[in-house]
N, C-alpha and C. Protein backbone atom coordinates (compact mmCIF):
# COMPACT_ATOMS: atom_id res chain seq x y z
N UNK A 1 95.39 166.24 89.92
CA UNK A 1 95.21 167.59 90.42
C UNK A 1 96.54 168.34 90.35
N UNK A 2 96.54 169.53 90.02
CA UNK A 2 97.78 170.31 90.04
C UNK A 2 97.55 172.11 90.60
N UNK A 3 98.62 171.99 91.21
CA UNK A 3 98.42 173.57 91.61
C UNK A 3 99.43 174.69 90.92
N UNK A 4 98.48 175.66 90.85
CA UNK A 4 99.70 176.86 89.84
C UNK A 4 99.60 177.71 90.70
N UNK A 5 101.04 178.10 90.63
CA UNK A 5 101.61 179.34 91.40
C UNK A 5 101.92 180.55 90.74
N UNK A 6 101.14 181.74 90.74
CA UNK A 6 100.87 182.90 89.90
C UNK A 6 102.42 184.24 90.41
N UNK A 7 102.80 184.85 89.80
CA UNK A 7 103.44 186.07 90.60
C UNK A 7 103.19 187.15 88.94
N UNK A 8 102.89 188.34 89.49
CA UNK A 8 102.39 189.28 88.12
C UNK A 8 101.90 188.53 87.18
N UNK A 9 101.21 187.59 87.29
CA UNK A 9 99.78 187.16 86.36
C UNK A 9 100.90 185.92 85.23
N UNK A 10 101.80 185.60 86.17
CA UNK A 10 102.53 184.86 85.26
C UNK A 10 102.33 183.54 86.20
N UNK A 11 102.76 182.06 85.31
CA UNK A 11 102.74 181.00 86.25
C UNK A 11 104.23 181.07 86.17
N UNK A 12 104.66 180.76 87.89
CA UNK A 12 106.07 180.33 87.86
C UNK A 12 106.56 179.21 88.07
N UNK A 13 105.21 178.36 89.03
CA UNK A 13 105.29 176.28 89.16
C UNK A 13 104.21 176.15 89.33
N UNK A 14 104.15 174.60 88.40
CA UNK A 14 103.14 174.24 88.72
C UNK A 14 103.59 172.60 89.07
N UNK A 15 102.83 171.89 90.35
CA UNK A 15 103.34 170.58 90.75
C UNK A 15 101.40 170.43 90.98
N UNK A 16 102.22 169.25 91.46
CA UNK A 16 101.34 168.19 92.14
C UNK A 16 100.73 169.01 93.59
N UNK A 17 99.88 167.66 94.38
CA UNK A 17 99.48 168.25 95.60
C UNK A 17 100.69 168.30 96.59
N UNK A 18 101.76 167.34 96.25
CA UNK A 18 102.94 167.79 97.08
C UNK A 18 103.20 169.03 97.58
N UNK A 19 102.92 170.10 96.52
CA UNK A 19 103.40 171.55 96.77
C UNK A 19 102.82 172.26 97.83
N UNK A 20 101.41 171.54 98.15
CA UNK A 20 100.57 171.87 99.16
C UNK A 20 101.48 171.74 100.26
N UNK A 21 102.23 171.28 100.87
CA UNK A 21 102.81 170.64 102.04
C UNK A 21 103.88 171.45 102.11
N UNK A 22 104.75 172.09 100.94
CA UNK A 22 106.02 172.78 100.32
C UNK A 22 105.61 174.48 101.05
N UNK A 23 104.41 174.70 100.42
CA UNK A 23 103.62 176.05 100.38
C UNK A 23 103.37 176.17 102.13
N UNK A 24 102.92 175.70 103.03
CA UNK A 24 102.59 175.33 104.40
C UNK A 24 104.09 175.49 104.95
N UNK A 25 104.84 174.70 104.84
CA UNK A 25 106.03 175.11 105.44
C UNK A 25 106.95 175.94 105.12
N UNK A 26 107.18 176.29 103.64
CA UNK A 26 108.01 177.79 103.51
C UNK A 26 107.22 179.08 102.99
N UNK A 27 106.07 179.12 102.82
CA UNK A 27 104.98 179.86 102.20
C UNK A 27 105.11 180.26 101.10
N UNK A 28 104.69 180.83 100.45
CA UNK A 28 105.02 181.76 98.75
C UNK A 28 106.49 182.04 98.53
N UNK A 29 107.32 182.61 99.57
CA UNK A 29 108.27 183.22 99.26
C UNK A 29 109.34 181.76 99.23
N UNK A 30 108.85 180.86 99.56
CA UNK A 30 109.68 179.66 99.34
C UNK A 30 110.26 179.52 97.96
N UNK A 31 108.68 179.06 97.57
CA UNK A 31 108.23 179.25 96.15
C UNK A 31 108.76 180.25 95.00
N UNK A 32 109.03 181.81 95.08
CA UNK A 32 109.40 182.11 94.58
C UNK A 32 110.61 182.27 94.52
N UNK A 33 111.61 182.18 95.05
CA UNK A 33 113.34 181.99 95.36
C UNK A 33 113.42 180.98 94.82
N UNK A 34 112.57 179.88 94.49
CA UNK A 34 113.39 179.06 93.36
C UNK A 34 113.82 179.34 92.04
């Protein structure tokens, strides 16, 4: 299973279900500052 992370219709990561846990504690904006 993998999850994609969209911003303007682009993918910017895509992981594992790990990210699920990543996404929960710093939310999207975690995500995108990388």
């Amino acid at each position: 299973d993998y999850i994609h992370v969209l911003k303007e219709g682009k993918v910017i990561k895509t992981a594992g279900v790990e990210l699920v846990a990543k996404l929960e504690a710093d939310g999207y904006d975690g995500i995108v500052e990388e």
